[in-house]
Each structure stands twice: as C-alpha cells, then as structure tokens.
PDB file of N, CA and C in Angstrom:
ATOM      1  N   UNK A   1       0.838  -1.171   0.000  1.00  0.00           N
ATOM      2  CA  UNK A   1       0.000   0.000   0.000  1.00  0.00           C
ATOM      3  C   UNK A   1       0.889   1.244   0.000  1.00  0.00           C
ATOM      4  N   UNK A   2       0.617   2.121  -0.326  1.00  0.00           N
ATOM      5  CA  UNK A   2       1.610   3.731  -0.785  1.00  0.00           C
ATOM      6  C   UNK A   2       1.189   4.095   0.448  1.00  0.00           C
ATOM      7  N   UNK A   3       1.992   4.996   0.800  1.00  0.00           N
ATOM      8  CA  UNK A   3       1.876   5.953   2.273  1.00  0.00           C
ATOM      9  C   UNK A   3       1.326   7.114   1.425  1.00  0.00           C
ATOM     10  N   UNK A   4       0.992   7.529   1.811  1.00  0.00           N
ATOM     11  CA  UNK A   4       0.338   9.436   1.596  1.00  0.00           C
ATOM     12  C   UNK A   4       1.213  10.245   1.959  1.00  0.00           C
ATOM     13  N   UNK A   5       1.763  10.680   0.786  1.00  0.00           N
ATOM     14  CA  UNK A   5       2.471  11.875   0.984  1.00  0.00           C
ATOM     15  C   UNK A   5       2.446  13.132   1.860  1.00  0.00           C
ATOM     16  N   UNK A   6       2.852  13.993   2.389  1.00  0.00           N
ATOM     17  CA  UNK A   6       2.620  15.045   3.442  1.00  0.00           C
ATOM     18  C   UNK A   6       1.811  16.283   2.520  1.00  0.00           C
ATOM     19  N   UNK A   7       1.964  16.373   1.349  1.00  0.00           N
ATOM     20  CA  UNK A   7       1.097  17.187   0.240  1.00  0.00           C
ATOM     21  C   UNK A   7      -0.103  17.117   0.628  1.00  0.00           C
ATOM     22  N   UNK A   8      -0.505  15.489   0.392  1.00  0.00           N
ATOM     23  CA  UNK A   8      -1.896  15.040   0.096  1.00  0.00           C
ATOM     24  C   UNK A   8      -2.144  15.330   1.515  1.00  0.00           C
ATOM     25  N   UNK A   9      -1.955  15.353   2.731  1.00  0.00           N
ATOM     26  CA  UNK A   9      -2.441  15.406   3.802  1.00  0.00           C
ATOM     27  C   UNK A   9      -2.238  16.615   4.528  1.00  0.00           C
ATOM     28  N   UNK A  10      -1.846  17.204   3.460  1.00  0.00           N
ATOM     29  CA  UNK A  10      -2.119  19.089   4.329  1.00  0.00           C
ATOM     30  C   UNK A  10      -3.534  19.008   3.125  1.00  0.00           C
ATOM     31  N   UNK A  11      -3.657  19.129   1.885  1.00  0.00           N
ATOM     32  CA  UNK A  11      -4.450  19.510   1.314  1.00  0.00           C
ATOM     33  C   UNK A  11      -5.791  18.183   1.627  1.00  0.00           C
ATOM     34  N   UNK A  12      -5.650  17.670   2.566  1.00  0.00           N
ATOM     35  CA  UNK A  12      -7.469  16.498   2.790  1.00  0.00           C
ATOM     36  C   UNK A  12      -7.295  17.398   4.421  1.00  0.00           C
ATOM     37  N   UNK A  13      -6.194  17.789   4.877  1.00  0.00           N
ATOM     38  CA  UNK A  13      -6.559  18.897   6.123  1.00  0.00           C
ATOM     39  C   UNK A  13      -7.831  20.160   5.677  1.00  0.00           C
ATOM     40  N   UNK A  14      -6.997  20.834   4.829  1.00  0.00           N
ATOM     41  CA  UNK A  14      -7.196  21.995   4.092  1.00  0.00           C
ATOM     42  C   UNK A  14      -8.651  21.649   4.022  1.00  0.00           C
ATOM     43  N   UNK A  15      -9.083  20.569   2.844  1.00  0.00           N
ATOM     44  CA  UNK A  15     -10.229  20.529   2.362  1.00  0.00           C
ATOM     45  C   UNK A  15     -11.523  20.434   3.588  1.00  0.00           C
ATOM     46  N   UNK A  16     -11.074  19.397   4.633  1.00  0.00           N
ATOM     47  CA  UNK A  16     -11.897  19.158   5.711  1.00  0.00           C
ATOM     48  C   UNK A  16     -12.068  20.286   6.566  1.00  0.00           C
ATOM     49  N   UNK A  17     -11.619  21.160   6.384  1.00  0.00           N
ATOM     50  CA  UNK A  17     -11.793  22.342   7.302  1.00  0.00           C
ATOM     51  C   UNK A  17     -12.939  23.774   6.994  1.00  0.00           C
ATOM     52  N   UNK A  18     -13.444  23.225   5.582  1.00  0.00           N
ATOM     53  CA  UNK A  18     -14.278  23.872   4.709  1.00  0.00           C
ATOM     54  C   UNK A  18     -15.473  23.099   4.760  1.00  0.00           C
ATOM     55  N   UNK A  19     -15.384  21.883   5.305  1.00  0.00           N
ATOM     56  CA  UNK A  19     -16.765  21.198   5.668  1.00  0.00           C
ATOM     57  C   UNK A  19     -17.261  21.041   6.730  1.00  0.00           C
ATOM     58  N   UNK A  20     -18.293  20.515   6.528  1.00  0.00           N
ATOM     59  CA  UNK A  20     -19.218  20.306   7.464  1.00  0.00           C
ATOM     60  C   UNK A  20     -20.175  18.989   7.340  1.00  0.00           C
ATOM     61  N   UNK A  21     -20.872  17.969   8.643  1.00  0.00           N
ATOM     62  CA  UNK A  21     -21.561  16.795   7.916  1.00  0.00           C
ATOM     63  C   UNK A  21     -22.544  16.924   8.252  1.00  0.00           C
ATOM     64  N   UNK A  22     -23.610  16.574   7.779  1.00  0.00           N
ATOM     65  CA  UNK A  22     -24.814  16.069   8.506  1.00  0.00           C
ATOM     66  C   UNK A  22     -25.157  14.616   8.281  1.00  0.00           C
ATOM     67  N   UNK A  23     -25.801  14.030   9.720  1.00  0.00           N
ATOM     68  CA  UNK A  23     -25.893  12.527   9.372  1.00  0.00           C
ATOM     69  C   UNK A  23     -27.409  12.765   9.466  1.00  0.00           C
ATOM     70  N   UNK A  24     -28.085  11.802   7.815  1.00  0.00           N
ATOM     71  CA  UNK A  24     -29.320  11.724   8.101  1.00  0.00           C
ATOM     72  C   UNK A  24     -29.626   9.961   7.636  1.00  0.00           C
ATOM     73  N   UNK A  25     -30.897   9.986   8.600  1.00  0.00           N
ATOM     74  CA  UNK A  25     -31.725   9.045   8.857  1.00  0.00           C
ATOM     75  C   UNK A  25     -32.516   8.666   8.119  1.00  0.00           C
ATOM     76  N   UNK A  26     -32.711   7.519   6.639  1.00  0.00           N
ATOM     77  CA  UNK A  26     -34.297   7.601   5.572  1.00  0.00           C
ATOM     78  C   UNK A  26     -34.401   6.024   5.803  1.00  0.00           C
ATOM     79  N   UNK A  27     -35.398   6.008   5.439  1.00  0.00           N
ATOM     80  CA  UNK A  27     -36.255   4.696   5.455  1.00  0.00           C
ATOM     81  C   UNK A  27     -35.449   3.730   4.257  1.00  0.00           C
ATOM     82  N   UNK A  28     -35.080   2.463   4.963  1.00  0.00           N
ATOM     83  CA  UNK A  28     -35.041   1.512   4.004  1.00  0.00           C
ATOM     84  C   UNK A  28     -34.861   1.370   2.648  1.00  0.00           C
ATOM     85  N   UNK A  29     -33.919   1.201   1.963  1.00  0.00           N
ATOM     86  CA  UNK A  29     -34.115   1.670   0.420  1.00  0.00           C
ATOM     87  C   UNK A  29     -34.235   3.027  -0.705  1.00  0.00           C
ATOM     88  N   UNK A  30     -34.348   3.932   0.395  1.00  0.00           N
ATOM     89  CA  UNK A  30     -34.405   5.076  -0.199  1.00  0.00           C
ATOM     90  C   UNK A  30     -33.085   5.796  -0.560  1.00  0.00           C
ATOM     91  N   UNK A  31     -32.063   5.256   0.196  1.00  0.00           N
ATOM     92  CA  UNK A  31     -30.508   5.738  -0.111  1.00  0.00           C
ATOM     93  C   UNK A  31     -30.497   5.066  -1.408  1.00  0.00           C
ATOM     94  N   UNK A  32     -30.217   3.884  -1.779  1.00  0.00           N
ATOM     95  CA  UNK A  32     -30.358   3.199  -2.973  1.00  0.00           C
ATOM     96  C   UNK A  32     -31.329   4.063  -4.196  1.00  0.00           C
ATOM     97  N   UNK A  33     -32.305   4.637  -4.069  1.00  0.00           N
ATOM     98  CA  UNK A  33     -33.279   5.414  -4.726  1.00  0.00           C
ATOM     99  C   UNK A  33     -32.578   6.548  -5.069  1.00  0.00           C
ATOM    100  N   UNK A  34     -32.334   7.298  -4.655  1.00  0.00           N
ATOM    101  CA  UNK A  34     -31.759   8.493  -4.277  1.00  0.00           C
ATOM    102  C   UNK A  34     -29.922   8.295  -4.997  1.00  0.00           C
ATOM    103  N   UNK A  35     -29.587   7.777  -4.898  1.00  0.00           N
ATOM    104  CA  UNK A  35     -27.995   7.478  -5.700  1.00  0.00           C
ATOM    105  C   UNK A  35     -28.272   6.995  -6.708  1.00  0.00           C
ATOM    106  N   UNK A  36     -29.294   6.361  -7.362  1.00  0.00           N
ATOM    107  CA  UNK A  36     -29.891   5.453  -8.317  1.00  0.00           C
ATOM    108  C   UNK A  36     -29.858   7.251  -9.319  1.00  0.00           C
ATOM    109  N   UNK A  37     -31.106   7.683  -8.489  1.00  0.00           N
ATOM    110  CA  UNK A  37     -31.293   9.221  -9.601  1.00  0.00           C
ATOM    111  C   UNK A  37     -29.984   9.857  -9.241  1.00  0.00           C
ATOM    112  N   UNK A  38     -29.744  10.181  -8.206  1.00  0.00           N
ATOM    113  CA  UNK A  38     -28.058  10.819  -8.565  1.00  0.00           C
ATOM    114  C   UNK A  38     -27.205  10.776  -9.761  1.00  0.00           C
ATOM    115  N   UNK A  39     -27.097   9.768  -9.932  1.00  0.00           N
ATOM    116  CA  UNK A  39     -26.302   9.045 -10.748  1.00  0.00           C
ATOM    117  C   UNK A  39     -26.737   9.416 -12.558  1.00  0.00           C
ATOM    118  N   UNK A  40     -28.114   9.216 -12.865  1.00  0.00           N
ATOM    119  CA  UNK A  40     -28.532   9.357 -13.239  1.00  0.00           C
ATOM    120  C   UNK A  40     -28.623  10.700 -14.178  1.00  0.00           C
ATOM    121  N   UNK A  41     -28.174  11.423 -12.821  1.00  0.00           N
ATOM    122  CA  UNK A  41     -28.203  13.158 -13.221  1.00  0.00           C
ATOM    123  C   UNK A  41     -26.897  13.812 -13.483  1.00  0.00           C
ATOM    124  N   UNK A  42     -25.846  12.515 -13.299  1.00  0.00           N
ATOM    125  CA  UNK A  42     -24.137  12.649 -13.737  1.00  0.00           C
ATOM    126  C   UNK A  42     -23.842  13.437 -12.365  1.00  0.00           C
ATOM    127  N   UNK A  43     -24.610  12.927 -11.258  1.00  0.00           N
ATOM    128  CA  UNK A  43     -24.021  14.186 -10.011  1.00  0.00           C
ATOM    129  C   UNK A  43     -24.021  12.653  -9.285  1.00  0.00           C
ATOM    130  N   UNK A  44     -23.064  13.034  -7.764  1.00  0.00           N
ATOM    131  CA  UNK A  44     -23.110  11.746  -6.834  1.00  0.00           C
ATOM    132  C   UNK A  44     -24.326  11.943  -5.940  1.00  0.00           C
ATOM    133  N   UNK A  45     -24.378  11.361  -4.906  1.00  0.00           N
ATOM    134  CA  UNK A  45     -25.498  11.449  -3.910  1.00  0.00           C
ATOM    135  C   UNK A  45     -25.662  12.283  -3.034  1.00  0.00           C
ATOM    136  N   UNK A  46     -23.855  12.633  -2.633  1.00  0.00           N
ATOM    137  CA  UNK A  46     -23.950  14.009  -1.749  1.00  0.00           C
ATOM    138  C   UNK A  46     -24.231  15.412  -2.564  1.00  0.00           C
ATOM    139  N   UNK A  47     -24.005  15.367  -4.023  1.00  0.00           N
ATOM    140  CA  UNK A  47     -24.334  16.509  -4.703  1.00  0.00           C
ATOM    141  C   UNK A  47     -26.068  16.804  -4.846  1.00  0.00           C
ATOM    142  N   UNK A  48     -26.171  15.385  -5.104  1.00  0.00           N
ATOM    143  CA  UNK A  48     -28.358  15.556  -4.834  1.00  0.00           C
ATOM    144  C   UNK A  48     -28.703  16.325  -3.839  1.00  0.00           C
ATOM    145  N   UNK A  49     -28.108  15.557  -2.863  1.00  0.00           N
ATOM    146  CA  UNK A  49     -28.484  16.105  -1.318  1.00  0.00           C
ATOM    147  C   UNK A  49     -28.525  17.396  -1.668  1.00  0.00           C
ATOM    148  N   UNK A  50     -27.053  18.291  -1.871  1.00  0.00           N
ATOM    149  CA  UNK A  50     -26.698  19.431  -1.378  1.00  0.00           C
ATOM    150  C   UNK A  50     -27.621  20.545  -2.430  1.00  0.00           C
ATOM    151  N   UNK A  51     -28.056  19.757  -3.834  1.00  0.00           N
ATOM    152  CA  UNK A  51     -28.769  20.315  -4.683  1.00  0.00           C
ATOM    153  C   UNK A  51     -30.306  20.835  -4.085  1.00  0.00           C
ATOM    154  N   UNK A  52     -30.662  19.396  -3.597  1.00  0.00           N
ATOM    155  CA  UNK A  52     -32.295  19.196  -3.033  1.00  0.00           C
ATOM    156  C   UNK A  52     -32.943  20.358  -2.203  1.00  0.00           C
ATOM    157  N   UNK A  53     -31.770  20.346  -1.058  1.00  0.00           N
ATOM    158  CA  UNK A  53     -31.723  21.045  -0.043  1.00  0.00           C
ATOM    159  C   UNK A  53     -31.784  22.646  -0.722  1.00  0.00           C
ATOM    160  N   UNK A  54     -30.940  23.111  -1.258  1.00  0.00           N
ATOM    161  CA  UNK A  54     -30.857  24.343  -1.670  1.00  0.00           C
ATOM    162  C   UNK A  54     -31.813  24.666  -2.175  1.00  0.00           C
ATOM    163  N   UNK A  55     -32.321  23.979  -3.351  1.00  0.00           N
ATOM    164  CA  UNK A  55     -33.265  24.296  -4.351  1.00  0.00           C
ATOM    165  C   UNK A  55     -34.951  24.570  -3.261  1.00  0.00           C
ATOM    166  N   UNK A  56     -34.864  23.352  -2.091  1.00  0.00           N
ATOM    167  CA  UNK A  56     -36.339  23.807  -1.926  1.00  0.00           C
ATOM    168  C   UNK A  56     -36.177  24.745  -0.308  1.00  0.00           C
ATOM    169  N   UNK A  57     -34.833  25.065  -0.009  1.00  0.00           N
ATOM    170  CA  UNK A  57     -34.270  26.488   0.612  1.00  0.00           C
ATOM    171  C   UNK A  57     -35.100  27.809   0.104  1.00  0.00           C
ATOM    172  N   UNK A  58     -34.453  27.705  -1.660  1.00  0.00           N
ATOM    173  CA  UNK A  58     -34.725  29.175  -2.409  1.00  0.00           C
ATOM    174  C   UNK A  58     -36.168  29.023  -2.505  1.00  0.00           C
ATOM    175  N   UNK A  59     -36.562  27.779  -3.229  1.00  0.00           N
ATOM    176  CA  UNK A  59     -38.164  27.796  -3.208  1.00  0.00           C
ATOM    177  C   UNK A  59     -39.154  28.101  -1.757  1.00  0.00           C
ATOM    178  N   UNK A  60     -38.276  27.596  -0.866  1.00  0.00           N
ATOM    179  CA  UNK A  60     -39.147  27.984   0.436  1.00  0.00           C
ATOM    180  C   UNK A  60     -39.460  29.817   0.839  1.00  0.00           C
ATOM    181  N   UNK A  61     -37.890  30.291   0.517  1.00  0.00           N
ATOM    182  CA  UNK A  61     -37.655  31.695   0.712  1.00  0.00           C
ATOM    183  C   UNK A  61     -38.386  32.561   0.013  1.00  0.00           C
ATOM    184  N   UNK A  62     -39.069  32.267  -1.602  1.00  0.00           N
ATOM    185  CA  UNK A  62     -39.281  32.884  -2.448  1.00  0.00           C
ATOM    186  C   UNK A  62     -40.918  32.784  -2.037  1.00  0.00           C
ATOM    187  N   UNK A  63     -41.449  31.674  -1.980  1.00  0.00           N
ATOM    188  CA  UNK A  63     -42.856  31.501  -0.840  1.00  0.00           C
ATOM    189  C   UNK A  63     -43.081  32.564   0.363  1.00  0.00           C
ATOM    190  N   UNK A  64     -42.046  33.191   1.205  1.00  0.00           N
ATOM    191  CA  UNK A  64     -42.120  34.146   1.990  1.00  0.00           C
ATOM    192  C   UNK A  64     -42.518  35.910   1.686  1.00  0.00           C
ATOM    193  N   UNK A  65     -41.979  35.739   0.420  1.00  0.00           N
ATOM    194  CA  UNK A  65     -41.896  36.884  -0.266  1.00  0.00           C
ATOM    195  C   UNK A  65     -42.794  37.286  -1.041  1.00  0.00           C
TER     196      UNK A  65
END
C-alpha cells in the first residue's frame, strides 16, 4: 500500500476544514433510490443532497416573499 504523501495530507486537512456533515436518517431503500437518480443526473449522492436542499431552501424563501 503507498503511504500518503505530506502534500496530500495538508491539502485532505485543508479541504476538511471547509466542511461540514450532517448525518441523516431515511427509510429503508431510499438511499439506494436516491444514488440510483443521482447518478442518473451525472451528479453523486452528496451533490443531490446538497442540490435538493438548496433548491427547496430558495423555493421555500421565495414563498415568503
């Protein structure tokens, strides 16, 4: 196995310090569902997520207004 260079592990420092997680909870099968259309849409599953979320964010905000 290769060791990881000291590069790669300032810059997965770097990167992790710009995130943040949330752990969520779905019913049975629906992760599978959900990466299925991900995938689908040439995006991964955390990009759905982060899409989903936003999109019904602005839609919620724009409802206020």
């Amino acid at each position: 196995m290769a060791k990881t260079s000291e590069s790669m592990l300032k810059a997965i420092a770097k990167y992790k310090e710009t995130k943040e997680t949330i752990h969520v909870s779905v019913d049975k099968g629906r992760k599978a569902e959900w990466k299925e259309h991900a995938t689908e849409q040439g995006e991964s599953l955390n990009g759905f997520v982060n899409r989903a979320m936003e999109e019904t964010r602005q839609r919620d905000k724009q409802r206020k207004t």
